[in-house]
C-alpha atoms as a PDB file:
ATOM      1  CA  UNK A   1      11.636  -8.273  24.775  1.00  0.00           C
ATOM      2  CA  UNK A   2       7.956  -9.193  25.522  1.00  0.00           C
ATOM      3  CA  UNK A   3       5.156  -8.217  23.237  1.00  0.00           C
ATOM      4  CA  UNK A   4       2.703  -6.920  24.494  1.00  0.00           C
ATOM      5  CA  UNK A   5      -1.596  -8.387  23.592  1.00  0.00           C
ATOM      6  CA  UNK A   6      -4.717  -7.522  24.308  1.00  0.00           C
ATOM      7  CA  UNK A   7      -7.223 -10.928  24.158  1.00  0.00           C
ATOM      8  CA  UNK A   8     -10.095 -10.483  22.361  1.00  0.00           C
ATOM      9  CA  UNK A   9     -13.013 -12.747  21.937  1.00  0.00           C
ATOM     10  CA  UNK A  10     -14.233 -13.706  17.943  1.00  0.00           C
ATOM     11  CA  UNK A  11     -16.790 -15.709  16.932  1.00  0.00           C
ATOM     12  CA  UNK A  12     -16.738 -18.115  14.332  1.00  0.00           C
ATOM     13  CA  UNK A  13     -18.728 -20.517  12.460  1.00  0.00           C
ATOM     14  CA  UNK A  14     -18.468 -24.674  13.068  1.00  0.00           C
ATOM     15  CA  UNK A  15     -17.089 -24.923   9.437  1.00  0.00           C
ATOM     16  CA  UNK A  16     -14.684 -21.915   9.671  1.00  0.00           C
ATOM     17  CA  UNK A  17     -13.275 -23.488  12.562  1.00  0.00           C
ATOM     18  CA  UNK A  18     -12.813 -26.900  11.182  1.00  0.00           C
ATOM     19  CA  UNK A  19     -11.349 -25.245   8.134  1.00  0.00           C
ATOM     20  CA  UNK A  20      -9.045 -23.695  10.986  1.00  0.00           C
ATOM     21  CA  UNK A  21      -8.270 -26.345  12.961  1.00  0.00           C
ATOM     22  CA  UNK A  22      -7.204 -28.564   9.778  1.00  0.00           C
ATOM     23  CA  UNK A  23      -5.381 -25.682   8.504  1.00  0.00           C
ATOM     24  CA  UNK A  24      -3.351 -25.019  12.041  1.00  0.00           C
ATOM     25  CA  UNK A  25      -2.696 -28.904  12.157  1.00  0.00           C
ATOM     26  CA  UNK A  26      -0.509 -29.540   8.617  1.00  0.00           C
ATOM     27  CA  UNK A  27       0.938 -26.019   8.993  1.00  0.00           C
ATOM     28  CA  UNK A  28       1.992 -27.324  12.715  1.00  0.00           C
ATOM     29  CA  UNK A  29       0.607 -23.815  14.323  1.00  0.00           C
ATOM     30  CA  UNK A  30      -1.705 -22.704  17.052  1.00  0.00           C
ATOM     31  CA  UNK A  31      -5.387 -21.092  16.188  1.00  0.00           C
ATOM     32  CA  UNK A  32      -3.757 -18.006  17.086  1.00  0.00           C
ATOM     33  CA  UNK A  33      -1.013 -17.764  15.316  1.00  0.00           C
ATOM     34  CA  UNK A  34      -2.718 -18.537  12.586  1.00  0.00           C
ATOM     35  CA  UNK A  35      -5.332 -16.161  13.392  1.00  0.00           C
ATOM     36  CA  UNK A  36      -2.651 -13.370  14.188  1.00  0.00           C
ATOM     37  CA  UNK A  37      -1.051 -13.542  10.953  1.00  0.00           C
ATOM     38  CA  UNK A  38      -4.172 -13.857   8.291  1.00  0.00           C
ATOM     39  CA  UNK A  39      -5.433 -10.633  10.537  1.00  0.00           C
ATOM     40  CA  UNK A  40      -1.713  -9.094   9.882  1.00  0.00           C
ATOM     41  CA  UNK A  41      -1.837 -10.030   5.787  1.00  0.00           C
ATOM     42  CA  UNK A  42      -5.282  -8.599   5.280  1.00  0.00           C
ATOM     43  CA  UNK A  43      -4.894  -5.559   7.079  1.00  0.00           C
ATOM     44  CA  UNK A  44      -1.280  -5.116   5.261  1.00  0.00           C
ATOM     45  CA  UNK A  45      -3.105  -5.804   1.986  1.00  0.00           C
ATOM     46  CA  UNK A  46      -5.612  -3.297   3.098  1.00  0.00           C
ATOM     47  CA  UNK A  47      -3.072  -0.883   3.491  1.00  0.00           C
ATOM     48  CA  UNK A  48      -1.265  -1.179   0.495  1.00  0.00           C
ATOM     49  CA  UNK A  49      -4.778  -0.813  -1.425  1.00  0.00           C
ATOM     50  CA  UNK A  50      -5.308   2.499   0.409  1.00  0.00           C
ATOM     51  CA  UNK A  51      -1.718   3.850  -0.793  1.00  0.00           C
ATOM     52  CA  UNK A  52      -2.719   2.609  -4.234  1.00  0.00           C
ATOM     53  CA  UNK A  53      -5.976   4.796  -4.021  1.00  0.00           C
ATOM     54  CA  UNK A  54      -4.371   7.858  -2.562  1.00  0.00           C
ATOM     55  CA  UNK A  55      -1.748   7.510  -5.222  1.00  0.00           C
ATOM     56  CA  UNK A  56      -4.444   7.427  -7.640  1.00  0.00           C
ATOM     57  CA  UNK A  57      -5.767  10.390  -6.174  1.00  0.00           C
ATOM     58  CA  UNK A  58      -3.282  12.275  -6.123  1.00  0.00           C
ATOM     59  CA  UNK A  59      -2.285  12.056  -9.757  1.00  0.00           C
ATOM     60  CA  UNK A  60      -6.066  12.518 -10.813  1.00  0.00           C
ATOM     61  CA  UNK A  61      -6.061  15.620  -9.030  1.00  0.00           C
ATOM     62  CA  UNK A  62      -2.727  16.932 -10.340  1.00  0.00           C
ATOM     63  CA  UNK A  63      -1.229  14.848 -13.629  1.00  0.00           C
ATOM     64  CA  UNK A  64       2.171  14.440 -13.454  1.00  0.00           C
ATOM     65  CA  UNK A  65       4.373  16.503 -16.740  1.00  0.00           C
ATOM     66  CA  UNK A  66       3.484  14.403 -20.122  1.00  0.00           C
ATOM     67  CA  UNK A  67       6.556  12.422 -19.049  1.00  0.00           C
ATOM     68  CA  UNK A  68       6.136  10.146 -22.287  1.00  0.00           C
ATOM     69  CA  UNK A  69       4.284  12.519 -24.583  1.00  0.00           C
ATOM     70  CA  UNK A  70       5.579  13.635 -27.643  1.00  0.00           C
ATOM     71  CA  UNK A  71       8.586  15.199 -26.946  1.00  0.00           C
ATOM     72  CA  UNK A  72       9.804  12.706 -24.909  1.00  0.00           C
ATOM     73  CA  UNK A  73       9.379  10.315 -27.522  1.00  0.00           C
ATOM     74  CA  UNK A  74      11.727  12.435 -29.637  1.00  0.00           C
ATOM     75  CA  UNK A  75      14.074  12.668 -27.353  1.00  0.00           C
ATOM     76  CA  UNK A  76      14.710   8.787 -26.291  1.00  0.00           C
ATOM     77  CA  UNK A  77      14.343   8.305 -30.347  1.00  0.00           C
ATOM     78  CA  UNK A  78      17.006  10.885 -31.149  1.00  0.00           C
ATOM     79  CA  UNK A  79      19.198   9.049 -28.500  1.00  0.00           C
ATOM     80  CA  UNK A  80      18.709   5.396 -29.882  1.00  0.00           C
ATOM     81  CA  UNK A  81      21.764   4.666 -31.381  1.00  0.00           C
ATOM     82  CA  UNK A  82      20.649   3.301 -35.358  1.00  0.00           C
END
């Protein structure tokens, strides 16, 4: 099944490049492959940050029950088998 891409132009500094093009020649890839997958890793990077954040959020807004307070403490204590 084809994939379908949209080109798109991107501009990039003579060092970046370089630092490309060596990086594309051990790893034995094109520039946009390469190019395609950083893109892919920082955006799914970004993403996971932004679940992190709304997690955060979410249990700012409303704390979860005192899940290890004190009386859970008793309880796993009581259970421990000394």
């Amino acid at each position: 099944m084809a994939v379908g891409r949209t080109q798109t132009l991107v501009q990039f500094s003579d060092e970046l490049i370089e630092r490309l093009d060596r990086y594309r020649a051990r790893a034995g890839r094109s520039r946009s492959e390469v190019i395609r997958a950083a893109v892919e890793r920082y955006l799914d990077a970004d993403r996971e940050s932004e679940i992190d954040r709304e997690l955060v959020e979410a249990y700012t807004r409303q704390p979860p029950a005192d899940v290890w307070g004190e009386e859970a403490a008793k309880r796993l204590i009581a259970e421990e088998p000394w």
